[in-house]
Protein backbone atom coordinates (compact mmCIF):
# COMPACT_ATOMS: atom_id res chain seq x y z
CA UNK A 1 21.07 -27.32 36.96
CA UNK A 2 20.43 -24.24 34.73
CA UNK A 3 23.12 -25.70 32.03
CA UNK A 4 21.96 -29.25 32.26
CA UNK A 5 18.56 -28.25 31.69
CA UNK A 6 19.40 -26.15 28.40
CA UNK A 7 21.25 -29.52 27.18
CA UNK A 8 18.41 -31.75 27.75
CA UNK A 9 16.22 -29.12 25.19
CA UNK A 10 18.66 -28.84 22.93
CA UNK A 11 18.61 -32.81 22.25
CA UNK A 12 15.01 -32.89 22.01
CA UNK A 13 13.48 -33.19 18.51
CA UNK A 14 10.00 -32.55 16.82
CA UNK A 15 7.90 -32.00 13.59
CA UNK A 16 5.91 -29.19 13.54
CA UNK A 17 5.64 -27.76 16.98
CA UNK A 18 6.98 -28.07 20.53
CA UNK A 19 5.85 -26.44 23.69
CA UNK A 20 7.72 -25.82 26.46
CA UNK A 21 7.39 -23.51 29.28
CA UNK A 22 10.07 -21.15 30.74
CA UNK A 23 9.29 -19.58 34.23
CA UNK A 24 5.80 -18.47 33.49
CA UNK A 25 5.96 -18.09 29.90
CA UNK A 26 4.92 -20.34 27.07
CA UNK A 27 7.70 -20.76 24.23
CA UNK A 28 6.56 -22.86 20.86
CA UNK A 29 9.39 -24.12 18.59
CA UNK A 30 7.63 -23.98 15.32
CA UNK A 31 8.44 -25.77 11.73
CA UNK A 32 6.16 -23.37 9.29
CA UNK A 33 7.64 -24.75 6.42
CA UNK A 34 11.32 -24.37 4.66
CA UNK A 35 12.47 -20.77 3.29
CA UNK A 36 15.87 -19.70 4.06
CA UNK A 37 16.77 -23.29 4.61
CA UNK A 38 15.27 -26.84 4.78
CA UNK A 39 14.69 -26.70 8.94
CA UNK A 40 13.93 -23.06 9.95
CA UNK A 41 12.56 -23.01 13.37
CA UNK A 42 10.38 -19.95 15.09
CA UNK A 43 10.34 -19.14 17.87
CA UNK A 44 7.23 -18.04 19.22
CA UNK A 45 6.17 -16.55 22.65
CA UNK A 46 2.14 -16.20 22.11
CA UNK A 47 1.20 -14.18 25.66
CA UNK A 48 4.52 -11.50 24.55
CA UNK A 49 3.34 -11.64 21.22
CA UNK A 50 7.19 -12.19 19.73
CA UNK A 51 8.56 -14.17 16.95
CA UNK A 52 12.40 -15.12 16.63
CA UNK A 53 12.76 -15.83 13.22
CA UNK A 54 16.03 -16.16 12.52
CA UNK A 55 17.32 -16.24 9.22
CA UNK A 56 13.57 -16.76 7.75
CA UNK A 57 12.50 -13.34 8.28
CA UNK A 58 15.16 -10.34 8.61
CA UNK A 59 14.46 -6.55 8.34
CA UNK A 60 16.76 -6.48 5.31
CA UNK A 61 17.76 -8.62 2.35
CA UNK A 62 18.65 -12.30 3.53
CA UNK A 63 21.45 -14.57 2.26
CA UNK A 64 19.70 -17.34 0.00
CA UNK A 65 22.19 -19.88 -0.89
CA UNK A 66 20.59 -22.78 1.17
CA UNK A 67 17.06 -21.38 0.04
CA UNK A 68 13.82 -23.25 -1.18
CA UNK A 69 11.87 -20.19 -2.86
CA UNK A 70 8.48 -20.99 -3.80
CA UNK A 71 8.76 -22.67 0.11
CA UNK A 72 9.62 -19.67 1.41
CA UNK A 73 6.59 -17.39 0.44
CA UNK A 74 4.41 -20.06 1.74
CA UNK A 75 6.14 -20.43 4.77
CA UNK A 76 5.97 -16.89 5.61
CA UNK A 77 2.27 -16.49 4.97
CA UNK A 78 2.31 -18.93 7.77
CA UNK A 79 4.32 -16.97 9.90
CA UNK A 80 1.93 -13.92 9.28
CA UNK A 81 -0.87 -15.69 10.20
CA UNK A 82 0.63 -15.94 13.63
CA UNK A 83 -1.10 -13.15 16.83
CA UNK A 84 2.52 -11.12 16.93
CA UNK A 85 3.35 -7.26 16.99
CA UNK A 86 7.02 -7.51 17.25
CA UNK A 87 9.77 -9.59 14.83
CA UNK A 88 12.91 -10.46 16.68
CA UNK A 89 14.97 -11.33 13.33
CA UNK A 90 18.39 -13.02 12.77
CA UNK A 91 19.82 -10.03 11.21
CA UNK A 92 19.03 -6.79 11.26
CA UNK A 93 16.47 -4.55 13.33
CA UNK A 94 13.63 -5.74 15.45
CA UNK A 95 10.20 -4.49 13.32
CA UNK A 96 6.56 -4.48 14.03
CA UNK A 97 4.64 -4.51 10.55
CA UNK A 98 3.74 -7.54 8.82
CA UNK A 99 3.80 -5.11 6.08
CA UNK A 100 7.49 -5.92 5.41
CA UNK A 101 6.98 -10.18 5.75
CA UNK A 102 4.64 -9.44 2.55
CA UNK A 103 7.16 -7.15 0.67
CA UNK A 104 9.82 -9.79 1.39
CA UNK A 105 7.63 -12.17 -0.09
CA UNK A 106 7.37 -9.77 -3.56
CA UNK A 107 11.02 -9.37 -3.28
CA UNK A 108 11.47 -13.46 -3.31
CA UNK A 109 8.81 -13.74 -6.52
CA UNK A 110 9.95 -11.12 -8.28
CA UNK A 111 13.44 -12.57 -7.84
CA UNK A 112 12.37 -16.03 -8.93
CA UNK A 113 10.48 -14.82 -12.07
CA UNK A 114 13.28 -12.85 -13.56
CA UNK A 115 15.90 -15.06 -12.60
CA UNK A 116 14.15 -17.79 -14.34
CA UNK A 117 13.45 -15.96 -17.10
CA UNK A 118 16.81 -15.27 -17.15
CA UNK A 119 18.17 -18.65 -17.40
CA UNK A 120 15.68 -19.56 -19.77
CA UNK A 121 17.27 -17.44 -22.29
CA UNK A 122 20.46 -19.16 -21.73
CA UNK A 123 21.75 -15.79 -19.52
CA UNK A 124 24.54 -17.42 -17.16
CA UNK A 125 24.29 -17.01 -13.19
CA UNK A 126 27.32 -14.25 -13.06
CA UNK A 127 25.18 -12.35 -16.10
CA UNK A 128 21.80 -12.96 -14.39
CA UNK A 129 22.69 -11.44 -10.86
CA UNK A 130 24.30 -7.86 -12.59
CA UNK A 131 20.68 -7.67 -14.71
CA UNK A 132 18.36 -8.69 -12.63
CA UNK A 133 16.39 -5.80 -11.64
CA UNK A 134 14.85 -5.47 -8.22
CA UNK A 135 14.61 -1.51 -7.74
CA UNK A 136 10.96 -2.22 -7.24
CA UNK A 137 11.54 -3.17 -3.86
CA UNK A 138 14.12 -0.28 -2.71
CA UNK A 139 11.72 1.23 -0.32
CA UNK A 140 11.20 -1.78 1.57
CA UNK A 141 14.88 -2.81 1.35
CA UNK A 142 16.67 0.85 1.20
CA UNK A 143 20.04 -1.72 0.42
CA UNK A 144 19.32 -1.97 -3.03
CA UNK A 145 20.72 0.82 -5.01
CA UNK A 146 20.44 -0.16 -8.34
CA UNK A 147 19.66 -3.73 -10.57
CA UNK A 148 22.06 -6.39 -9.37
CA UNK A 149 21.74 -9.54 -6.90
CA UNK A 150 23.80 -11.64 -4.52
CA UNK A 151 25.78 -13.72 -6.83
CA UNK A 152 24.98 -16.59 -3.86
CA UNK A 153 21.30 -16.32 -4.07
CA UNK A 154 21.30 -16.31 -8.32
CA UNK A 155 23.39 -19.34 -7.80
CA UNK A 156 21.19 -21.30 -5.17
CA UNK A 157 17.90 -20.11 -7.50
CA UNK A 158 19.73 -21.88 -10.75
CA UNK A 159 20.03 -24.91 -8.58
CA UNK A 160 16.40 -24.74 -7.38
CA UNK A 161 15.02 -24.65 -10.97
CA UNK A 162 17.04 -27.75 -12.19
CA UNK A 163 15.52 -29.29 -8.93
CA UNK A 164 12.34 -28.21 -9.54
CA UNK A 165 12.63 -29.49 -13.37
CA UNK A 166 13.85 -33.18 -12.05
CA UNK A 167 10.05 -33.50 -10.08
């Protein structure tokens, strides 16, 4: 019964928000908007006070290659104004501070800006990730050691700004 159960919630569908209860508890599947890809779902558990996030929201650095990035800050201001003390993340640590949804969020303009920059000057996507220069953000994100970016991300960001220009 258990399995067949699972199966019939897996096939179901929404928009922005589904309910569904578990036991006792209330779980909401939540579209707050595209980030890390174009159908990020949270999971939220309002009377725990727990987001799963995913790949939206990690305690480190996440992978951007399928990313929308001006999407993704607005999406996780969303996601902050949600009642929750704990962060159950796709990779990485569980956390408790919203502090580190708002850094990510510098982290991902910061990113954009230079990058942009960047290939406004005509700087290719292999040059751009070596010279980009987030060391701003080291004490949010202890992984960055020096300038330098996921080659992935600096690709996926040159994408998103010839998107962005074709609007």
């Amino acid at each position: 019964m258990t399995a067949h159960r699972i199966a019939l919630l897996v096939n179901k569908t929404y928009a922005k928000r589904q309910a569904i209860k578990v036991g006792r508890h209330e779980v909401q599947l939540l579209f707050l908007g595209r980030g890390h890809t174009n159908g990020d779902t949270v999971v939220y558990l309002p009377q725990e006070r727990i987001v799963v996030t995913g790949d939206l929201m990690e305690s480190g650095l996440a992978y951007m290659g399928d990313a929308q990035f001006d999407e993704w800050v607005t999406t996780l201001e969303a996601l902050k104004k949600l009642d929750w003390e704990t962060d159950l993340p796709g990779h990485g640590v569980p956390f408790h501070d919203k502090g580190l949804v708002t850094a990510f969020q510098g982290y991902l303009t910061d990113l954009t800006k230079q990058v942009t920059d960047l290939k406004q000057r005509g700087v290719s996507p292999e040059d751009a990730a070596q010279r980009v220069d987030l060391t701003s953000h080291k004490s949010a994100f202890p992984s960055i050691q020096r300038p330098g970016a996921d080659i992935r991300g600096v690709r996926r960001l040159y994408e998103w700004i010839d998107e962005q220009a074709k609007r």
